[in-house]
PDB file of N, CA and C in Angstrom:
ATOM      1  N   UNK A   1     102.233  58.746 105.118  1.00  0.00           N
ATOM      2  CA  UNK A   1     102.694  60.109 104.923  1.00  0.00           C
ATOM      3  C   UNK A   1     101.486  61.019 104.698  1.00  0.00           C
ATOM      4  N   UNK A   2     101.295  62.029 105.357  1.00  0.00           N
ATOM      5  CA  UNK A   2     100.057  63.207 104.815  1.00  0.00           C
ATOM      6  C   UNK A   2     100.675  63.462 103.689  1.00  0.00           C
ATOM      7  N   UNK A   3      98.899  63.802 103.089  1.00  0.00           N
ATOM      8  CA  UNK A   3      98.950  63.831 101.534  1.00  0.00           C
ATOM      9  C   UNK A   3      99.631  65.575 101.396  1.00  0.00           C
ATOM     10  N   UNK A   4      99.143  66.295 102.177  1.00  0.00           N
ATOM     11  CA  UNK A   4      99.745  67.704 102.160  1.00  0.00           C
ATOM     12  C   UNK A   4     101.613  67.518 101.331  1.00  0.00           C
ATOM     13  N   UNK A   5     102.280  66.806 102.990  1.00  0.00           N
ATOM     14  CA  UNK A   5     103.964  66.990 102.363  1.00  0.00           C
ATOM     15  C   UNK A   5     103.970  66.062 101.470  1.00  0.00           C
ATOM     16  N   UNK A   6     103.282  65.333 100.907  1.00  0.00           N
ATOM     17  CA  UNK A   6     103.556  64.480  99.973  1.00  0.00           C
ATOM     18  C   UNK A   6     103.628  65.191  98.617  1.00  0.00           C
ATOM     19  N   UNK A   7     102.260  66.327  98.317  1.00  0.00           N
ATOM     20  CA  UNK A   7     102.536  66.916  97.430  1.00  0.00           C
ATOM     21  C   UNK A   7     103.697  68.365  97.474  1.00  0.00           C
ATOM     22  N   UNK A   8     103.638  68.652  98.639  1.00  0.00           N
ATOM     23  CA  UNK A   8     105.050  69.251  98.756  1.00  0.00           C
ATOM     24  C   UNK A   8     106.234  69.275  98.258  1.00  0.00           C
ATOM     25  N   UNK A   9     106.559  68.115  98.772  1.00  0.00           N
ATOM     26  CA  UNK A   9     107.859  67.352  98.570  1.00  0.00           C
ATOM     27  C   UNK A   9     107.489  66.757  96.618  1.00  0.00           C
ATOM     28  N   UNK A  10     107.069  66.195  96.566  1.00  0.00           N
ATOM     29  CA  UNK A  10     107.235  65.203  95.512  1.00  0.00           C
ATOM     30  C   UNK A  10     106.595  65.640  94.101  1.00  0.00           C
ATOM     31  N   UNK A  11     104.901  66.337  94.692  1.00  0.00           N
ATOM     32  CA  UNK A  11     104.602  66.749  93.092  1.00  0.00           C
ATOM     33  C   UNK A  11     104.663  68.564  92.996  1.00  0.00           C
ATOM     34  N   UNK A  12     105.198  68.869  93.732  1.00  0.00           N
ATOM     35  CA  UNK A  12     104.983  70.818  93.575  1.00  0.00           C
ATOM     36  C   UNK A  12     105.914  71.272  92.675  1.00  0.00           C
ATOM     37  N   UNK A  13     106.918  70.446  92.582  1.00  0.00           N
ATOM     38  CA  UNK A  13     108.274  70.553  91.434  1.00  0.00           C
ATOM     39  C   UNK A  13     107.131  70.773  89.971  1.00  0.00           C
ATOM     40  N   UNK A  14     106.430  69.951  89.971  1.00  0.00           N
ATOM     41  CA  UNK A  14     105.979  69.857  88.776  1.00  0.00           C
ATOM     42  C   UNK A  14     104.317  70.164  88.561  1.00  0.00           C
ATOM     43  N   UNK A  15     103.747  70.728  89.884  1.00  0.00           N
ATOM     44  CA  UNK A  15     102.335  71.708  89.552  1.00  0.00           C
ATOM     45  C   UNK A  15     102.656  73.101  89.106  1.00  0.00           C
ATOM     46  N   UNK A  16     102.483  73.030  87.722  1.00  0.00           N
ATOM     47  CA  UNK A  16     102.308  74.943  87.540  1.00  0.00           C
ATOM     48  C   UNK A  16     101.313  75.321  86.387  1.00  0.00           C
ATOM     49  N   UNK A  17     101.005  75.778  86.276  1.00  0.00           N
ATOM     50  CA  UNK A  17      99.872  75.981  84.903  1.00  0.00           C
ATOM     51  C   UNK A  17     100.487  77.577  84.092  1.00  0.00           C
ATOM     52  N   UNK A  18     101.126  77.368  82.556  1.00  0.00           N
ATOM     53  CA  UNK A  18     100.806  78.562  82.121  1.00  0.00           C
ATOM     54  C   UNK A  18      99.364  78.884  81.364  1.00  0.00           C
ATOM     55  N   UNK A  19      99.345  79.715  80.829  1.00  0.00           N
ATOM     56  CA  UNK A  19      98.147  80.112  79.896  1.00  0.00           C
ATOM     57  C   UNK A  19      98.504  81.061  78.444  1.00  0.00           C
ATOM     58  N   UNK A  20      98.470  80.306  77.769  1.00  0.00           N
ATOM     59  CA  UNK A  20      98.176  81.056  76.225  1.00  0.00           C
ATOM     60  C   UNK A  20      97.417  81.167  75.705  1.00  0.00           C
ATOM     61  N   UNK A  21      97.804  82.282  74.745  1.00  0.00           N
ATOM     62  CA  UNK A  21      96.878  82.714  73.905  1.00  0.00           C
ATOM     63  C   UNK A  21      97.310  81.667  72.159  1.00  0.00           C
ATOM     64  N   UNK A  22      96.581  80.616  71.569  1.00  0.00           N
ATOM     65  CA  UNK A  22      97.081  80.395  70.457  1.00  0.00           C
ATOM     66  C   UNK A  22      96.288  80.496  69.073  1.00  0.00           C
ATOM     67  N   UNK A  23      96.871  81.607  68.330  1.00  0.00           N
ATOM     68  CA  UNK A  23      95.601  81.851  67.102  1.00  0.00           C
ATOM     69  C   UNK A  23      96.412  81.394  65.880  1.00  0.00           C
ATOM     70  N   UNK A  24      95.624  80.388  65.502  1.00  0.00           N
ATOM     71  CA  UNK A  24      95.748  79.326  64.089  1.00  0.00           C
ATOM     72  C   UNK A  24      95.517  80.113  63.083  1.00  0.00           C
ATOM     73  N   UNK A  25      96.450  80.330  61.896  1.00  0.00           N
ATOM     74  CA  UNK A  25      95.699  80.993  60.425  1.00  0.00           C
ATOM     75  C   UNK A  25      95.551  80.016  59.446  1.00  0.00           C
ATOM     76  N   UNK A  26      96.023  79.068  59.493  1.00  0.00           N
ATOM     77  CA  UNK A  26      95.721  78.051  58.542  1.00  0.00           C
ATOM     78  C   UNK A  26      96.275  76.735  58.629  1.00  0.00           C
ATOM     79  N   UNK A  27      95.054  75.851  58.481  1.00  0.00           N
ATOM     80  CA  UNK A  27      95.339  74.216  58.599  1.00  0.00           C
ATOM     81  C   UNK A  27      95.115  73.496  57.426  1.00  0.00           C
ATOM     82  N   UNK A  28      95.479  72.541  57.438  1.00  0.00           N
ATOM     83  CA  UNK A  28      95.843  71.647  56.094  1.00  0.00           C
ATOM     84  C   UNK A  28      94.804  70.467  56.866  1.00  0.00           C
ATOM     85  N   UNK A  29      93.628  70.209  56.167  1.00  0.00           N
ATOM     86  CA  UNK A  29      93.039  69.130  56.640  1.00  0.00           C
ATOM     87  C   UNK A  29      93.036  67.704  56.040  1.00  0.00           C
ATOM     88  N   UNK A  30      94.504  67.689  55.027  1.00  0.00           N
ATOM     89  CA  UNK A  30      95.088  66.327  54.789  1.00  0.00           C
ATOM     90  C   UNK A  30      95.988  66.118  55.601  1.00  0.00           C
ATOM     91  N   UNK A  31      96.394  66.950  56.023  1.00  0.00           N
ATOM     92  CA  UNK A  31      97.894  66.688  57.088  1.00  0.00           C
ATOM     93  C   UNK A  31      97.655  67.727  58.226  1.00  0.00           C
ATOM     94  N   UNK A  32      97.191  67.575  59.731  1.00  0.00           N
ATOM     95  CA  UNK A  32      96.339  67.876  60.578  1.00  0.00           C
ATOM     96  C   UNK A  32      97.976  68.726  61.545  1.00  0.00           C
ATOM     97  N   UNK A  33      99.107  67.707  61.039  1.00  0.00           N
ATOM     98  CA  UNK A  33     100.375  68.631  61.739  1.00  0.00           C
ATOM     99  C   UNK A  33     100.534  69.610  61.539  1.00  0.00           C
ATOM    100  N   UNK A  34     100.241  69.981  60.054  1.00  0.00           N
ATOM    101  CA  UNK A  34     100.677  70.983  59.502  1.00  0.00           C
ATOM    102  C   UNK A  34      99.357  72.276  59.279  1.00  0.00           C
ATOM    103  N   UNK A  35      99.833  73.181  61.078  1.00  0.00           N
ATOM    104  CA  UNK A  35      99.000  74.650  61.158  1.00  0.00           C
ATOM    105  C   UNK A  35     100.200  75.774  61.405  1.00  0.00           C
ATOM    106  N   UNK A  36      99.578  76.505  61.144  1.00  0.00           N
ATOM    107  CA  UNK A  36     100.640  77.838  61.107  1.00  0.00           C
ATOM    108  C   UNK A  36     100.019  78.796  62.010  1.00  0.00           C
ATOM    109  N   UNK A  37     100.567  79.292  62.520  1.00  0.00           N
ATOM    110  CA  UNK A  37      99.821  80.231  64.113  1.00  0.00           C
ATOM    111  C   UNK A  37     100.669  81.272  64.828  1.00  0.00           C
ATOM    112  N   UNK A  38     100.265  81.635  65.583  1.00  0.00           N
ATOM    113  CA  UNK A  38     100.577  82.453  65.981  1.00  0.00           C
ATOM    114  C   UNK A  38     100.498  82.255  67.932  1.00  0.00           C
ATOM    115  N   UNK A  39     101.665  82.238  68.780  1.00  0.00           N
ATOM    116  CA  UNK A  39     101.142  81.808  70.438  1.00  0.00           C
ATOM    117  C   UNK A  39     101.860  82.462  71.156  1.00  0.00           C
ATOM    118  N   UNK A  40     101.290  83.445  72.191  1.00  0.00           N
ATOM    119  CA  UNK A  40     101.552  84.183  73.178  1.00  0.00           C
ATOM    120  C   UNK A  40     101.011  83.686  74.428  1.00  0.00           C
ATOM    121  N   UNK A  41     102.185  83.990  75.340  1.00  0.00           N
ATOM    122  CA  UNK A  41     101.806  83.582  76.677  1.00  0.00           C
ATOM    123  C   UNK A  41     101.191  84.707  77.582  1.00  0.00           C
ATOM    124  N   UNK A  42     100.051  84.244  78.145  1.00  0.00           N
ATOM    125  CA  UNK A  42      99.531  85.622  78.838  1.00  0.00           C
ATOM    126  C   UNK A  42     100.231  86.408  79.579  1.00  0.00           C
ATOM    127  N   UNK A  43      99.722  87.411  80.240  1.00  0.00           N
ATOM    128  CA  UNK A  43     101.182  88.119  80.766  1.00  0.00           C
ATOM    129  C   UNK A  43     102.007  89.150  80.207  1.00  0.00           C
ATOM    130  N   UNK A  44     102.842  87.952  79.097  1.00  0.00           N
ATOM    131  CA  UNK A  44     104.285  88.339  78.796  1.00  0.00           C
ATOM    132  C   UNK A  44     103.929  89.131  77.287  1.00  0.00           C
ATOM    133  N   UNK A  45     104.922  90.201  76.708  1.00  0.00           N
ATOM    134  CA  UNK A  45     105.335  90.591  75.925  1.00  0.00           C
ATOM    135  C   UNK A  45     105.465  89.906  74.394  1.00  0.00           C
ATOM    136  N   UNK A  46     105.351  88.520  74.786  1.00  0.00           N
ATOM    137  CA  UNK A  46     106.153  88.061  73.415  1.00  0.00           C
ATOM    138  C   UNK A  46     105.075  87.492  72.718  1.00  0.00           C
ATOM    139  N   UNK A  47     105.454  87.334  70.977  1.00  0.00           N
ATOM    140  CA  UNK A  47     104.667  86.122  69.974  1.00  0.00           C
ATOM    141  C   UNK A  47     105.629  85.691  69.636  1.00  0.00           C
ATOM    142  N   UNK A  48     105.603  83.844  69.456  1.00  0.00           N
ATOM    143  CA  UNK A  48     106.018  83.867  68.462  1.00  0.00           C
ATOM    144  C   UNK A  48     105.190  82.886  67.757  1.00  0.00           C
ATOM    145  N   UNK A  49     105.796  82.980  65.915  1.00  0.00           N
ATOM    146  CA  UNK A  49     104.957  82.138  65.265  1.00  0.00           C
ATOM    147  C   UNK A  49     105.710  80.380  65.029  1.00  0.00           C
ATOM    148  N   UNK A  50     104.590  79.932  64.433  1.00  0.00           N
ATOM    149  CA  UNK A  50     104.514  78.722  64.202  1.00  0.00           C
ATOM    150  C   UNK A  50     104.547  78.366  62.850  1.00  0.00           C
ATOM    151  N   UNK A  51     105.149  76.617  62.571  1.00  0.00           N
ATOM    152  CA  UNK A  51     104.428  76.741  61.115  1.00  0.00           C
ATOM    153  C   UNK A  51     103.779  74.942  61.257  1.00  0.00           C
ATOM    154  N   UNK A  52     104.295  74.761  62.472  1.00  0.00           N
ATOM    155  CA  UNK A  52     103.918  73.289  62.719  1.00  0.00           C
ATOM    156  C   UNK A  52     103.318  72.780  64.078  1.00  0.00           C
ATOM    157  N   UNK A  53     102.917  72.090  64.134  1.00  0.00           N
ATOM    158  CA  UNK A  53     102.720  71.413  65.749  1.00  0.00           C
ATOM    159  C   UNK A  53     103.663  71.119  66.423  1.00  0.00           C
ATOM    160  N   UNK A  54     104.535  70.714  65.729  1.00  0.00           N
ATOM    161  CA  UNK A  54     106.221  70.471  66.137  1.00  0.00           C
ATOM    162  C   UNK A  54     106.483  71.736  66.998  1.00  0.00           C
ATOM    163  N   UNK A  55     106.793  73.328  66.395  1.00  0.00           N
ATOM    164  CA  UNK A  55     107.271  74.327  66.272  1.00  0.00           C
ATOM    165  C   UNK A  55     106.590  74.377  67.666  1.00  0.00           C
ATOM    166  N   UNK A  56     105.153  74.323  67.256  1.00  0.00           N
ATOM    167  CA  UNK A  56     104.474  74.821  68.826  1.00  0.00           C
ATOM    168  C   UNK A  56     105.045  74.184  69.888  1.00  0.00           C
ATOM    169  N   UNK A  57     105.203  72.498  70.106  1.00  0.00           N
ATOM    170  CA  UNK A  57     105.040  72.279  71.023  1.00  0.00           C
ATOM    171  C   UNK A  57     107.214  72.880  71.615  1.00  0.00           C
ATOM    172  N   UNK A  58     107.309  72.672  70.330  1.00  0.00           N
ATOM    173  CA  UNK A  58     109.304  73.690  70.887  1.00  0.00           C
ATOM    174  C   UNK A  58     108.561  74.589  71.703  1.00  0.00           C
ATOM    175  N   UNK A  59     107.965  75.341  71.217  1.00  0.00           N
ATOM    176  CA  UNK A  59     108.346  76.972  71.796  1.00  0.00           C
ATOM    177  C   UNK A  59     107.507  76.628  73.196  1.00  0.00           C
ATOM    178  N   UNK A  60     106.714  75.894  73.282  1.00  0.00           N
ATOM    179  CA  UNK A  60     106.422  75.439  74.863  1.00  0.00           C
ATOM    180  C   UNK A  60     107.056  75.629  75.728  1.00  0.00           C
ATOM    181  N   UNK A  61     107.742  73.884  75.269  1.00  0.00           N
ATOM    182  CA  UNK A  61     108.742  73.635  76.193  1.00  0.00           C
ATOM    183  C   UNK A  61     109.956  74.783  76.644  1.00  0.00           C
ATOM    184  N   UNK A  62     110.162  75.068  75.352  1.00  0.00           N
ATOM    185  CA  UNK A  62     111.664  76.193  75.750  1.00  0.00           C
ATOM    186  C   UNK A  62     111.011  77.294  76.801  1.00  0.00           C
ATOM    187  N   UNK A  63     110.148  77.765  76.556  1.00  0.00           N
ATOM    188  CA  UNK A  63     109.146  79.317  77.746  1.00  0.00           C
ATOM    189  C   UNK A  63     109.304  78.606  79.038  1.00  0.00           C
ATOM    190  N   UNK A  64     108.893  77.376  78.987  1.00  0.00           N
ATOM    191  CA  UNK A  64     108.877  76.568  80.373  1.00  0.00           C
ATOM    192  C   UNK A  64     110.579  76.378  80.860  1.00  0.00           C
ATOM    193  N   UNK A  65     111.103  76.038  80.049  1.00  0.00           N
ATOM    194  CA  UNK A  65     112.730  75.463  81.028  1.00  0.00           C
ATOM    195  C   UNK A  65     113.655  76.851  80.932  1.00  0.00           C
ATOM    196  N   UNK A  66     113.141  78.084  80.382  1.00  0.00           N
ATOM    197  CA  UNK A  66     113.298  79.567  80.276  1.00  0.00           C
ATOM    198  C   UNK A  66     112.697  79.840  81.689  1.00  0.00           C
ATOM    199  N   UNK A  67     111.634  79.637  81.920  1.00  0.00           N
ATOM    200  CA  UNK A  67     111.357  80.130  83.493  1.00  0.00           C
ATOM    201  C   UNK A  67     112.022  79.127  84.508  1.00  0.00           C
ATOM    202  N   UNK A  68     111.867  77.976  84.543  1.00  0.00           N
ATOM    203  CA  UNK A  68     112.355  77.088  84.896  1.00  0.00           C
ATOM    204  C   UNK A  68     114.142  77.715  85.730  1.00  0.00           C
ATOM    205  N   UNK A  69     114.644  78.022  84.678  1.00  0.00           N
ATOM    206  CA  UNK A  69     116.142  78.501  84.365  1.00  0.00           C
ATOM    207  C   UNK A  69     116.393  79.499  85.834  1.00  0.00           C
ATOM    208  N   UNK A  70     115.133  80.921  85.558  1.00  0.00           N
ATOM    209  CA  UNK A  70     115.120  81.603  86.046  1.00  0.00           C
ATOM    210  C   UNK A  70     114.847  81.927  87.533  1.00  0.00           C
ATOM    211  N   UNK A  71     113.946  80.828  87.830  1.00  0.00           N
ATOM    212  CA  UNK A  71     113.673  80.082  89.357  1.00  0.00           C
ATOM    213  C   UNK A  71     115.034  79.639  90.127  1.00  0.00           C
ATOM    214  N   UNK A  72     115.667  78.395  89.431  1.00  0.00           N
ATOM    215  CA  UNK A  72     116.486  78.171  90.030  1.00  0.00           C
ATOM    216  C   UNK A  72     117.624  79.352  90.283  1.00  0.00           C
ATOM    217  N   UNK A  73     118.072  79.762  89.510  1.00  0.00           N
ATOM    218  CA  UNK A  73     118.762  81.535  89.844  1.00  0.00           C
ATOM    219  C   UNK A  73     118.316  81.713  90.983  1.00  0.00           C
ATOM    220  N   UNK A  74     117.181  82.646  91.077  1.00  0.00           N
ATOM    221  CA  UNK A  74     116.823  83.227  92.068  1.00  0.00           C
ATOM    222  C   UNK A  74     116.856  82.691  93.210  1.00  0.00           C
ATOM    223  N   UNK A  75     117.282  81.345  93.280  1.00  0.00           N
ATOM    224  CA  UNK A  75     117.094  80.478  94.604  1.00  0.00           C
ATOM    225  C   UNK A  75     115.760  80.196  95.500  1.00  0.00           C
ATOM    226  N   UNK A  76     114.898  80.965  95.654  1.00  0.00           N
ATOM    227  CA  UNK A  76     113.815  80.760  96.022  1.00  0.00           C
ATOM    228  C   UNK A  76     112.396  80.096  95.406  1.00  0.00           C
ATOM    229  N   UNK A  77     112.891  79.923  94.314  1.00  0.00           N
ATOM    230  CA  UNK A  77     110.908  79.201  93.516  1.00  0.00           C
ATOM    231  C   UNK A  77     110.043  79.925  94.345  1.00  0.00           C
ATOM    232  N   UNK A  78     110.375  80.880  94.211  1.00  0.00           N
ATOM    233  CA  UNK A  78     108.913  82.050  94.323  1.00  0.00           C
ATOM    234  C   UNK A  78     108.752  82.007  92.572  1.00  0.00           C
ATOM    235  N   UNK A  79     107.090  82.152  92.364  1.00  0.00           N
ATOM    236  CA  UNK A  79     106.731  82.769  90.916  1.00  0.00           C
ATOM    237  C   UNK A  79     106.682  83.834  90.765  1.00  0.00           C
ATOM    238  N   UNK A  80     106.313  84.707  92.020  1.00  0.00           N
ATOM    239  CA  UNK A  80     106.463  85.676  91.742  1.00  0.00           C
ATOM    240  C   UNK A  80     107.846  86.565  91.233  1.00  0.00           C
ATOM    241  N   UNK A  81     108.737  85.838  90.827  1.00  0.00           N
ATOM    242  CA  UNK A  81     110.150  86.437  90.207  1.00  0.00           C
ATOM    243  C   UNK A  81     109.970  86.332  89.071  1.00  0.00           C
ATOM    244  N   UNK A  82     108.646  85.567  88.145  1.00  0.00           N
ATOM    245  CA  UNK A  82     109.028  85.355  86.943  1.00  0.00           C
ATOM    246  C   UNK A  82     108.425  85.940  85.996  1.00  0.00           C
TER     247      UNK A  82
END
């Protein structure tokens, strides 16, 4: 199979890169989970805060299956809709 439709087909579902912005105000250097922050995605409008690594890696995922959401809608997986 060319490697081209291979990544076509099989890995383009899952090449995308966002970019944030994430500013830490304070870490606990007995317990390395526990930072409190602040993370915006470039681009967009929004912050929100953190109080854990946990928290962060939520609000990740949710921005991602939030655009995610919004792709499939539109029917086309153009990015440029998002």
């Amino acid at each position: 199979m060319n490697y081209a439709i291979y990544v076509e087909i099989f890995l383009k579902p899952y090449l995308h890169m966002d970019s944030y912005l994430i500013r830490i105000y304070r870490r606990n250097k007995e317990n390395p989970k526990a930072i409190v922050g602040i993370i915006e995605e470039i681009g967009a409008d929004r912050k929100e805060p953190f109080k854990n690594i946990s928290e962060l890696c939520d609000i990740i995922v949710q921005q991602r299956s939030d655009k995610d959401r919004i792709k499939k809608r539109s029917g086309n997986g153009d990015k440029s809709n998002i």
